[in-house]
C-alpha atoms as a PDB file:
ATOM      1  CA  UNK A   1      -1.392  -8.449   7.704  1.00  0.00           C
ATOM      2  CA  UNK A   2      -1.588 -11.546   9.295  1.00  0.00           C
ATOM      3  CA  UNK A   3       0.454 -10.746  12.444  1.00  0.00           C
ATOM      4  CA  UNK A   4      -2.525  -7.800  13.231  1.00  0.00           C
ATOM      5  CA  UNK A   5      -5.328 -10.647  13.684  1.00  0.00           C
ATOM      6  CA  UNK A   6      -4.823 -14.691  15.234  1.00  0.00           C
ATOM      7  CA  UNK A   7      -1.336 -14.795  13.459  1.00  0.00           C
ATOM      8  CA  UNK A   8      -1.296 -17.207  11.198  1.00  0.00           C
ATOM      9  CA  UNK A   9      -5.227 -17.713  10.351  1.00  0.00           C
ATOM     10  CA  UNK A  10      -4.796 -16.155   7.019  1.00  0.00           C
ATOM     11  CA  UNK A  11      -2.285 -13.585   5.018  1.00  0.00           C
ATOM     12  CA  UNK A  12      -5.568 -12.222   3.239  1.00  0.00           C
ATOM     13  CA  UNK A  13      -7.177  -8.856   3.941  1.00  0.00           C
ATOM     14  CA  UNK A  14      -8.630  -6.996   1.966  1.00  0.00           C
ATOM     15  CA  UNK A  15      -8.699  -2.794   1.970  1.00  0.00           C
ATOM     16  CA  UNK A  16     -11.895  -1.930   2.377  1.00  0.00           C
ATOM     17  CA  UNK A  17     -13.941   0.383  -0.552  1.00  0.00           C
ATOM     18  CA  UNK A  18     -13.980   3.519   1.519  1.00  0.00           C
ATOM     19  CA  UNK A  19     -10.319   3.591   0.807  1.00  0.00           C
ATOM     20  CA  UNK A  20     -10.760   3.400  -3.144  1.00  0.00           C
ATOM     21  CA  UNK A  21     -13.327   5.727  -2.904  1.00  0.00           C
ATOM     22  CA  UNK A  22     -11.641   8.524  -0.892  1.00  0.00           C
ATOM     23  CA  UNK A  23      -8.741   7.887  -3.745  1.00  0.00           C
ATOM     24  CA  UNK A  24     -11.073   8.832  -6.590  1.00  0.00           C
ATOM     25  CA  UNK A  25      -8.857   6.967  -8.883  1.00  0.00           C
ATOM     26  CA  UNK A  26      -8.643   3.589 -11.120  1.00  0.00           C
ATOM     27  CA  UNK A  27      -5.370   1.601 -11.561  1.00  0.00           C
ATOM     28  CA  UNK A  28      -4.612  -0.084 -14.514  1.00  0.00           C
ATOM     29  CA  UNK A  29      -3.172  -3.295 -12.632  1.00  0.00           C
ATOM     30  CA  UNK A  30      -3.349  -4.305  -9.001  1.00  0.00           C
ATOM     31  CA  UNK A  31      -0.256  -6.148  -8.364  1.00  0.00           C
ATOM     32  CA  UNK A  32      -0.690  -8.303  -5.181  1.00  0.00           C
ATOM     33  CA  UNK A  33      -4.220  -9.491  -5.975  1.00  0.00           C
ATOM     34  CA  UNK A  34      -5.513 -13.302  -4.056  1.00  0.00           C
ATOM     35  CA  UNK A  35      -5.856 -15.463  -6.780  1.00  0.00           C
ATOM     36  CA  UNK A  36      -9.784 -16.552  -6.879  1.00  0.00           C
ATOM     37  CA  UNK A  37     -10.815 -14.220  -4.859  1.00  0.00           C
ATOM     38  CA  UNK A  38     -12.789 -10.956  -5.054  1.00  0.00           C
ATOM     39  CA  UNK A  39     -11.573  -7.497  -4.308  1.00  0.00           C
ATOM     40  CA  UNK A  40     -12.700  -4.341  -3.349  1.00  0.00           C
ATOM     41  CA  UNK A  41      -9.650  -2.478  -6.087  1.00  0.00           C
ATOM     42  CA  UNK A  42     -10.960  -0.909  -8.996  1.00  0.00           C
ATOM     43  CA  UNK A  43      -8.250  -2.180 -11.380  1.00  0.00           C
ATOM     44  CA  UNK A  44      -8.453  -3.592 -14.991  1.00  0.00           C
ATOM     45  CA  UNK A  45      -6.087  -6.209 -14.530  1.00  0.00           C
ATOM     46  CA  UNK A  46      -4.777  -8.534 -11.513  1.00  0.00           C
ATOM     47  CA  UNK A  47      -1.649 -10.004 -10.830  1.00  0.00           C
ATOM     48  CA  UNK A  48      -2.124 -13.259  -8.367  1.00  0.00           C
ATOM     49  CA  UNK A  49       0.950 -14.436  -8.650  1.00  0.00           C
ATOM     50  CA  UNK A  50       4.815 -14.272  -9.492  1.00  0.00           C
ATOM     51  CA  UNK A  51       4.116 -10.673  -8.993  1.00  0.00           C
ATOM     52  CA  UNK A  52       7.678  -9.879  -8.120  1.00  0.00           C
ATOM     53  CA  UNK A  53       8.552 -11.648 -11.290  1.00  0.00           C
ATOM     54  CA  UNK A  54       5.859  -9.899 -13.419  1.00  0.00           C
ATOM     55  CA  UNK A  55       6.566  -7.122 -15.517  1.00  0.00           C
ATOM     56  CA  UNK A  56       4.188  -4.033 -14.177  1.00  0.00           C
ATOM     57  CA  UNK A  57       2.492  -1.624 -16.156  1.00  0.00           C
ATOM     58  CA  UNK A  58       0.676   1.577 -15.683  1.00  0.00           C
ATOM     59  CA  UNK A  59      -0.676   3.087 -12.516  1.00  0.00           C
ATOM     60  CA  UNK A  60      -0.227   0.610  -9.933  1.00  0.00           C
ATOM     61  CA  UNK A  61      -2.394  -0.536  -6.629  1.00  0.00           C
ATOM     62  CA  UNK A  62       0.022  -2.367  -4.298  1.00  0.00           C
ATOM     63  CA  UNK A  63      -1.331  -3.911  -0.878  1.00  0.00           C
ATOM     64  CA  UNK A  64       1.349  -6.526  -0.481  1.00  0.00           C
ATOM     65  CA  UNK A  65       1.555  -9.262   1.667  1.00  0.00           C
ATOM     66  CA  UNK A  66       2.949  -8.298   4.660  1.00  0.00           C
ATOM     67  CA  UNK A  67       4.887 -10.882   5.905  1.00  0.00           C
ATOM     68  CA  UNK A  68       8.077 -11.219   8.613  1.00  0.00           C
ATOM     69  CA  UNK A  69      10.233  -9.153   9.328  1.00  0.00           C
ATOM     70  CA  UNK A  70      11.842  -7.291   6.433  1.00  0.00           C
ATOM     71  CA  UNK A  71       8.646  -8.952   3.697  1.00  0.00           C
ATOM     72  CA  UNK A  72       7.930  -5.706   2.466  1.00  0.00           C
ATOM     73  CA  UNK A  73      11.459  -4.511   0.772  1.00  0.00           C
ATOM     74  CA  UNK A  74      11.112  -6.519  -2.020  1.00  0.00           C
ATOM     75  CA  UNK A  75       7.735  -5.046  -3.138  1.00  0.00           C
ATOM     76  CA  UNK A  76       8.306  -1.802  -2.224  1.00  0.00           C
ATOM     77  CA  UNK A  77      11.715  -1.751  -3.979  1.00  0.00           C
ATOM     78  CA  UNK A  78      10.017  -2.679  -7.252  1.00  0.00           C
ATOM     79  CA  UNK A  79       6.964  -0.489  -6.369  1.00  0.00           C
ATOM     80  CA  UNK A  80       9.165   1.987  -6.586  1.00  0.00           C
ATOM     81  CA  UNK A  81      11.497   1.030  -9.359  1.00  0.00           C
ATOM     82  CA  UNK A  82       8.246   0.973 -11.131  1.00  0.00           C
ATOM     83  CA  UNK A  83       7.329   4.584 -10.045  1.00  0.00           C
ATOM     84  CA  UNK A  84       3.801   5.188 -10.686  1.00  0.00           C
ATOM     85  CA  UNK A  85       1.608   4.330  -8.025  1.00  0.00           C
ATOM     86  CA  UNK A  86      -0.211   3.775  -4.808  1.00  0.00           C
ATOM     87  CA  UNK A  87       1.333   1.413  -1.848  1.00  0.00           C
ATOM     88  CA  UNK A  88      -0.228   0.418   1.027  1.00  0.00           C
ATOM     89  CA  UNK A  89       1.690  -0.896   4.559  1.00  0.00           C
ATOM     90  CA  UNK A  90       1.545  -0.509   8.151  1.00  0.00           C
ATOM     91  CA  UNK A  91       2.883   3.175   9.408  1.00  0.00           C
ATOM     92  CA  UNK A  92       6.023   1.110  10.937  1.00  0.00           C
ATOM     93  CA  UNK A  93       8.402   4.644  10.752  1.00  0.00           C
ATOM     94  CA  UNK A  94      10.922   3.036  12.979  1.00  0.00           C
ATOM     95  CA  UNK A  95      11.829   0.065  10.339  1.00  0.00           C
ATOM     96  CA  UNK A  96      14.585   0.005   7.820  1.00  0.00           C
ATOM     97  CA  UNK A  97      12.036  -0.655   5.003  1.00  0.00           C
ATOM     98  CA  UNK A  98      10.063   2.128   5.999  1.00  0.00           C
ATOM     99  CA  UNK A  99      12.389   4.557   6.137  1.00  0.00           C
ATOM    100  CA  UNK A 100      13.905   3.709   2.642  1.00  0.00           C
ATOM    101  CA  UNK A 101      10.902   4.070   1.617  1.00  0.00           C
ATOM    102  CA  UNK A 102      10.245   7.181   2.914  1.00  0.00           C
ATOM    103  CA  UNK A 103      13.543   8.317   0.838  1.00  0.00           C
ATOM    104  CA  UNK A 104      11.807   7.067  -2.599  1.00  0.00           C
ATOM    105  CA  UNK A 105       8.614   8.595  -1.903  1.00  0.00           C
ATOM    106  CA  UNK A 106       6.657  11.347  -3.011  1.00  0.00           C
ATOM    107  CA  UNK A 107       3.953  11.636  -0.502  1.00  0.00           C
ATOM    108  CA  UNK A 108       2.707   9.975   2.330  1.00  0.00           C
ATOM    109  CA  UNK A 109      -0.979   9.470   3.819  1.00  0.00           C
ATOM    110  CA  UNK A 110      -1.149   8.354   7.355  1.00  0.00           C
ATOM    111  CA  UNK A 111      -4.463   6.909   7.842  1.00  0.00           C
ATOM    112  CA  UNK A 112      -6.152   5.810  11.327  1.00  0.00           C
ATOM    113  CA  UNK A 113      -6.518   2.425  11.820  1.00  0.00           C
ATOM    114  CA  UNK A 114      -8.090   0.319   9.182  1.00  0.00           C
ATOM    115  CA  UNK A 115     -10.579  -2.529   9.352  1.00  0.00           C
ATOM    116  CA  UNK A 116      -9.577  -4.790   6.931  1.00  0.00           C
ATOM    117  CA  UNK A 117     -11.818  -7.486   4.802  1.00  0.00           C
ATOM    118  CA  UNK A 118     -11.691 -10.938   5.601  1.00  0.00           C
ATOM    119  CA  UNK A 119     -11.543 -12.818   2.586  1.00  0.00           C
ATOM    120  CA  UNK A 120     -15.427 -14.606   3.950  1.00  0.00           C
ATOM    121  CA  UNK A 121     -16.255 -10.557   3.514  1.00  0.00           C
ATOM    122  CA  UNK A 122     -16.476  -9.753   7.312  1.00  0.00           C
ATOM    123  CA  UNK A 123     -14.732  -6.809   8.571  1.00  0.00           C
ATOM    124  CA  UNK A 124     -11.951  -7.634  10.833  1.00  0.00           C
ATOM    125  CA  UNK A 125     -10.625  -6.114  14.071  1.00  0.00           C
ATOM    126  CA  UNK A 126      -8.330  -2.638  14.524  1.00  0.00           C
ATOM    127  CA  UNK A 127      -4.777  -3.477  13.838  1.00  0.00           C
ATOM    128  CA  UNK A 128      -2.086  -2.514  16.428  1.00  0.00           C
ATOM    129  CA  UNK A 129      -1.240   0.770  14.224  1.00  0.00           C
ATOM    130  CA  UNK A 130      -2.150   2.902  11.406  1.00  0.00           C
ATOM    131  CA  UNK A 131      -1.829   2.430   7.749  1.00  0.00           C
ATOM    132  CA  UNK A 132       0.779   4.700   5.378  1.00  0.00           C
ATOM    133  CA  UNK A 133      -0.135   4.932   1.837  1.00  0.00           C
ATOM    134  CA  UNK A 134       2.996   6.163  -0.326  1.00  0.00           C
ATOM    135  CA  UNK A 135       2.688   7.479  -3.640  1.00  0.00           C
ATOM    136  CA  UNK A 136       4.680   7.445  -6.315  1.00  0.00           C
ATOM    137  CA  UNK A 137       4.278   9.915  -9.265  1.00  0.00           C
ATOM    138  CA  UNK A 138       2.101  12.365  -9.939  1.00  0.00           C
ATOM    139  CA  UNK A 139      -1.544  11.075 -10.334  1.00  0.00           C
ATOM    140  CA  UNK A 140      -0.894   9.352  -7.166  1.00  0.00           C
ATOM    141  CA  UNK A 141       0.026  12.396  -5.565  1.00  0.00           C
ATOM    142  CA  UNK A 142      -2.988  14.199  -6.664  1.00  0.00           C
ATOM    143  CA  UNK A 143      -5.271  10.869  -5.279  1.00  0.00           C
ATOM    144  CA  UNK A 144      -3.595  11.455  -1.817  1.00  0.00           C
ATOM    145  CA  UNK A 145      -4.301  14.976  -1.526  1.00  0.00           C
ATOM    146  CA  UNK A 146      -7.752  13.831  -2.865  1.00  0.00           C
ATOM    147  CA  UNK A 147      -8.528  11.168   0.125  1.00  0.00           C
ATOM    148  CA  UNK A 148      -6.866  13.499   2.847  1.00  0.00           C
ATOM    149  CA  UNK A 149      -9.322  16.394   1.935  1.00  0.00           C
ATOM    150  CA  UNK A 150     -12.275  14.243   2.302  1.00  0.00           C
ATOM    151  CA  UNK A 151     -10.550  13.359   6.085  1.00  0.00           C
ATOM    152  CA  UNK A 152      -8.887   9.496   5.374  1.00  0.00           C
ATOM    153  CA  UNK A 153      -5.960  10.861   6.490  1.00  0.00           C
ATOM    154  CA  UNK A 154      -2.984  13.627   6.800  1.00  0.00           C
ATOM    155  CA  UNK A 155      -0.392  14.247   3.963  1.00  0.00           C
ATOM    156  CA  UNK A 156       3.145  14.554   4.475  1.00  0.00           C
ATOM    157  CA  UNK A 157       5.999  15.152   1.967  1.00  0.00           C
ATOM    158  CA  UNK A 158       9.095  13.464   2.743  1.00  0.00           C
ATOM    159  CA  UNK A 159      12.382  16.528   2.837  1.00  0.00           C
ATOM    160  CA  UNK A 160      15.340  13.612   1.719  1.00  0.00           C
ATOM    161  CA  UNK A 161      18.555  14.627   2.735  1.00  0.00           C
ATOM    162  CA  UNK A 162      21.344  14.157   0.343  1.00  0.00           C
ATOM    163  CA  UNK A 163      22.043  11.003   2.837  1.00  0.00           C
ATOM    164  CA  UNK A 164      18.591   9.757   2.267  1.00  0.00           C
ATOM    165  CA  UNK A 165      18.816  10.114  -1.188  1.00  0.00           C
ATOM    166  CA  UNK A 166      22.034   7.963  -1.597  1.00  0.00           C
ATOM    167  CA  UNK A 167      20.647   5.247   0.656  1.00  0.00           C
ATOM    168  CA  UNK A 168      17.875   5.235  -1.967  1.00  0.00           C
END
């Protein structure tokens, strides 16, 4: 997230607890945790590095580091090669990644803008754009529809084409 706030200062922010707690859900392993640092993610276990590398188990919380320009495909491609979880990056529907994505998916919550955590705990300003949460099986799905009932965002479920599919 660092190009959303003084580019550069830091590639740490933090989603804020209202998001977990809309979610109503615990993850066995948050995958792109800071190392030394404390989190808002109800997980059991945290992966602070190599995390590409790592071998990932159970339900998943992914808020990766976003990065340049095409940062993201890596973790979302193993995100969803791993297939049971919740990701987190901007709502950037015009991208490559995000519409390959959108092909693996099996929902989507758009959420307004988030304040993220500074990693000194302050809240930081409004990024330039939402936030899309994808999920990927079915206790994710259910933790979607969970946070967009209680208003964090609205739900959409992707139609893939046949084209979209292959591309996948």
């Amino acid at each position: 997230m660092s190009a959303w706030e003084t580019p550069g200062a830091s590639d740490e922010w933090f989603t804020p607890a209202y998001v977990f707690d809309a979610l109503g859900v615990r993850f066995d392993m948050d995958v792109a945790s800071p190392a030394g640092l404390t989190t808002n993610v109800p997980a059991d276990t945290f992966i602070t590095r190599d995390s590409l590398t790592t071998v990932w188990s159970g339900f998943v919380w992914m808020n990766p580091p976003f990065g340049g320009r095409n940062g993201l495909a890596p973790w979302l491609d193993k995100f969803f090669d791993h297939g049971n979880g919740i990701a987190l990056t901007p709502d950037r529907t015009s991208t490559p990644w995000f519409r390959e994505a959108w092909a693996r998916t099996d929902m989507v919550l758009f959420t307004p803008k988030i304040r993220f955590i500074r990693p000194d705990g302050t809240e930081g300003v409004s990024p330039a754009n939402g936030t899309a949460l994808f999920a990927k099986g079915p206790m994710a799905v259910a933790a979607l529809v969970h946070a967009a009932s209680g208003g964090l965002g609205i739900i959409a479920r992707p139609v893939a084409t046949e084209k979209m599919r292959a591309a996948a």
